[in-house]
C-alpha atoms as a PDB file:
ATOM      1  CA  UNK A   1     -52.990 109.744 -54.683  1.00  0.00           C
ATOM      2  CA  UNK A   2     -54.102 111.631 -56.880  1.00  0.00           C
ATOM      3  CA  UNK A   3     -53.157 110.182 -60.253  1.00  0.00           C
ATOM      4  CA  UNK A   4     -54.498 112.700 -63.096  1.00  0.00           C
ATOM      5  CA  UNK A   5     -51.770 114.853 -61.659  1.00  0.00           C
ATOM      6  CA  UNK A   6     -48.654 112.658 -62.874  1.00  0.00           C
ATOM      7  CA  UNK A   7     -50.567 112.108 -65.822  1.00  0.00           C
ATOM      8  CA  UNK A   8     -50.596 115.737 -66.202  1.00  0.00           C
ATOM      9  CA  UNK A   9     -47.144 116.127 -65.573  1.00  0.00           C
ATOM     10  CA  UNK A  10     -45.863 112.551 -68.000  1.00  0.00           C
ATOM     11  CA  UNK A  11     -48.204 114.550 -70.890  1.00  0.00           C
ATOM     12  CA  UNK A  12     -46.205 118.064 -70.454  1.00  0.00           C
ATOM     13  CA  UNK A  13     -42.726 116.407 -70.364  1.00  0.00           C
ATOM     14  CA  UNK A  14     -43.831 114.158 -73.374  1.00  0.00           C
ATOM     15  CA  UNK A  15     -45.059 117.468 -74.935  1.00  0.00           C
ATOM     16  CA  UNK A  16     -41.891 119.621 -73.849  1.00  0.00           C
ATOM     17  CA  UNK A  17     -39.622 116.480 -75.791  1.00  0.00           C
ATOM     18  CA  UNK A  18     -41.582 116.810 -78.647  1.00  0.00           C
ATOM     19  CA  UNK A  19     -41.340 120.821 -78.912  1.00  0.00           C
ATOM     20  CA  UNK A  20     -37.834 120.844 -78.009  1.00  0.00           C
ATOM     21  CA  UNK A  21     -37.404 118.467 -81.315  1.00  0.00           C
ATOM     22  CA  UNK A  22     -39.600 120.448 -83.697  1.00  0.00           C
ATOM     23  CA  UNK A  23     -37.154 123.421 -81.990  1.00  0.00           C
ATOM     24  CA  UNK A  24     -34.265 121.975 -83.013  1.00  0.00           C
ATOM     25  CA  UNK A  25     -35.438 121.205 -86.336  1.00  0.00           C
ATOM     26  CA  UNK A  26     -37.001 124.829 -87.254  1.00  0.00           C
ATOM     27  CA  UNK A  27     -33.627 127.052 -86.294  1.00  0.00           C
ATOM     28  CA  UNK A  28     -30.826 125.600 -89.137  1.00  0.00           C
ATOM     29  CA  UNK A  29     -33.909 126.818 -91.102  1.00  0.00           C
ATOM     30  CA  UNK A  30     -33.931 129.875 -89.271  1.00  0.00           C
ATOM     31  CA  UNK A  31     -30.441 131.012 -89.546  1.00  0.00           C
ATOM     32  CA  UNK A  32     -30.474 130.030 -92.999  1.00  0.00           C
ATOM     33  CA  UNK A  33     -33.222 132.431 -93.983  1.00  0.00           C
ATOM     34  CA  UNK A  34     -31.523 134.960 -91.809  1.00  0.00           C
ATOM     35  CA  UNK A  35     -28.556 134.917 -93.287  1.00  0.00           C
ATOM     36  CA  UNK A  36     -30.279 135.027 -96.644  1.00  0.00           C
ATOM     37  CA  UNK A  37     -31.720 137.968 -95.830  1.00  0.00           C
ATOM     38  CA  UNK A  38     -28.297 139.836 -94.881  1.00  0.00           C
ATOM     39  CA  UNK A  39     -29.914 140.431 -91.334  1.00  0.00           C
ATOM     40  CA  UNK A  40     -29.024 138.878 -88.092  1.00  0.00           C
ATOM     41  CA  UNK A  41     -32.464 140.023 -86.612  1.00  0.00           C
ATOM     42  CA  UNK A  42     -35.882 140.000 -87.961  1.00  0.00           C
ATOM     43  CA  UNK A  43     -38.953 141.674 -86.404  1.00  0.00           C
ATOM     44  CA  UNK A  44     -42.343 139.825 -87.151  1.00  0.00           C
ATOM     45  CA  UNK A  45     -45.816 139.550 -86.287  1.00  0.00           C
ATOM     46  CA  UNK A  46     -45.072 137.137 -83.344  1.00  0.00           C
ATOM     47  CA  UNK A  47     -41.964 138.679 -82.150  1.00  0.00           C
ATOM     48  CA  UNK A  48     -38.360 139.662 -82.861  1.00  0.00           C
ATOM     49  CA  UNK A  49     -35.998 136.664 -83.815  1.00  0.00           C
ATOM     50  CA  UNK A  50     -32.173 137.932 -83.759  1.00  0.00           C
ATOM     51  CA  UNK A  51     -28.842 135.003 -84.759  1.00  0.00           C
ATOM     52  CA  UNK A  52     -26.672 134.928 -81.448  1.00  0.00           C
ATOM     53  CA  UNK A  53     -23.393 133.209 -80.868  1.00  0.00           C
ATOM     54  CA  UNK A  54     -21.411 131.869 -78.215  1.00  0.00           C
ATOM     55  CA  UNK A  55     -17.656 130.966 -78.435  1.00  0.00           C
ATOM     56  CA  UNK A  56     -16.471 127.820 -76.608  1.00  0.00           C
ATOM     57  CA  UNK A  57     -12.742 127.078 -76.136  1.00  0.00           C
ATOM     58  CA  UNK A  58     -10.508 123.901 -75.851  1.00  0.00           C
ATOM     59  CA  UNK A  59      -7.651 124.634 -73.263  1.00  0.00           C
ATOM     60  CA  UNK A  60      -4.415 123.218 -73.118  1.00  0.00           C
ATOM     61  CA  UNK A  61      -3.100 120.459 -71.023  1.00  0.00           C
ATOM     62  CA  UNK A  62      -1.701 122.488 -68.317  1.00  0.00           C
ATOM     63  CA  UNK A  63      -5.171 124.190 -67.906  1.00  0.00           C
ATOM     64  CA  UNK A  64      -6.724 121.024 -67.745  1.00  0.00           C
ATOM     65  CA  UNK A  65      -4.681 119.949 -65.015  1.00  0.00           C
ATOM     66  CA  UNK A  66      -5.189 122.644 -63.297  1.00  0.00           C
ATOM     67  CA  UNK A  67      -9.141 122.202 -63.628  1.00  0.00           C
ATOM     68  CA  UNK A  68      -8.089 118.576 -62.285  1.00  0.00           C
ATOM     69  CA  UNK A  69      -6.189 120.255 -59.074  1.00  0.00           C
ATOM     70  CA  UNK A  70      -9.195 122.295 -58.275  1.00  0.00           C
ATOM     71  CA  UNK A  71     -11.524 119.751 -58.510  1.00  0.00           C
ATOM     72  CA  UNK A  72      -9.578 117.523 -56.165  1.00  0.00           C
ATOM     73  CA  UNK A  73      -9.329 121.091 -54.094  1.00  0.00           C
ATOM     74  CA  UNK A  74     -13.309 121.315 -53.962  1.00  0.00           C
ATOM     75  CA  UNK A  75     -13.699 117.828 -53.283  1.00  0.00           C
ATOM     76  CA  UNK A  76     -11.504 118.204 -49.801  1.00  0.00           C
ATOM     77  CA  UNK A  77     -13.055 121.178 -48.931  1.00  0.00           C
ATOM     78  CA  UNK A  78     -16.554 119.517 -49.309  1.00  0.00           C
ATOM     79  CA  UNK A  79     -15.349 116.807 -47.006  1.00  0.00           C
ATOM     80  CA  UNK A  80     -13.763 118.715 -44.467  1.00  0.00           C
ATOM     81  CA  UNK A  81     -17.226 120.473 -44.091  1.00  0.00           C
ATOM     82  CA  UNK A  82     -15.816 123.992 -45.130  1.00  0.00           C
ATOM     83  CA  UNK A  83     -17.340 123.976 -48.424  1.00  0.00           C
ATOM     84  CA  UNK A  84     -21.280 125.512 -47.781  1.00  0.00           C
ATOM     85  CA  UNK A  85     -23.904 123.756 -49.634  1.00  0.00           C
ATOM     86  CA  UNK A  86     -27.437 124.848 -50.274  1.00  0.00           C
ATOM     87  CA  UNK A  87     -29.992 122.283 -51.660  1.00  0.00           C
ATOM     88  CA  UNK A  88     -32.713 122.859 -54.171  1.00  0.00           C
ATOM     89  CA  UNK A  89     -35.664 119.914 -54.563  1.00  0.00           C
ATOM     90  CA  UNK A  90     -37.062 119.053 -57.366  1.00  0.00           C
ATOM     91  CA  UNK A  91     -39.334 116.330 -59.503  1.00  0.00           C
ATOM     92  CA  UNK A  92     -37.320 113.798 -61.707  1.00  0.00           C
ATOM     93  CA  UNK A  93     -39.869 111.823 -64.414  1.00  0.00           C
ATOM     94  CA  UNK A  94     -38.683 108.947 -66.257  1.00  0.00           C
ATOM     95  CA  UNK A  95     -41.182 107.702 -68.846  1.00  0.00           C
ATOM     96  CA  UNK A  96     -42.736 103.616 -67.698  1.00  0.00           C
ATOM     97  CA  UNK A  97     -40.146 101.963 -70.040  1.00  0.00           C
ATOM     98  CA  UNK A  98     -37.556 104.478 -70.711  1.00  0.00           C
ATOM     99  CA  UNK A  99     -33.800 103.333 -70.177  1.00  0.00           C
ATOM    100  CA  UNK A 100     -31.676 105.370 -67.673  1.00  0.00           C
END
């Protein structure tokens, strides 16, 4: 086995955590100066950095049960083998000590 290459791969999902912090840290920052700025995109030396949106929506309790009924709808179909499936594989890392 050849064990520098989970090392590898534990470093650069350690790394990814950390990045994906500093991320989330650097863009109320971001859209701050943006907005300061009266721009919602900003072309710089390292690229082009542009304030994007996405809506999300809370649905009513009919829709809801609705979702519900399809779910339940999928779920039968899966069983009765109608429903086609396609399978993708792929590596799962949990750090030694880290809770599920």
């Amino acid at each position: 086995m050849d064990q520098d290459l989970f090392i590898d791969y534990a470093t650069v999902c350690q790394q990814i955590k950390e990045l994906e912090a500093k991320k989330d840290e650097l863009n109320p920052r971001l859209l701050a100066y943006l907005g300061s700025i009266g721009d919602n995109t900003l072309q710089t030396g390292v690229g082009t950095f542009t304030v994007g949106s996405r809506k999300t929506y809370e649905y009513s309790a009919a829709i809801k049960e609705r979702e519900l009924t399809l779910k339940e709808a999928k779920k039968v179909e899966v069983e009765a083998g109608v429903a086609k499936s396609t399978e993708t594989q792929f590596v799962r890392y949990q750090a030694a000590g880290a809770r599920v």
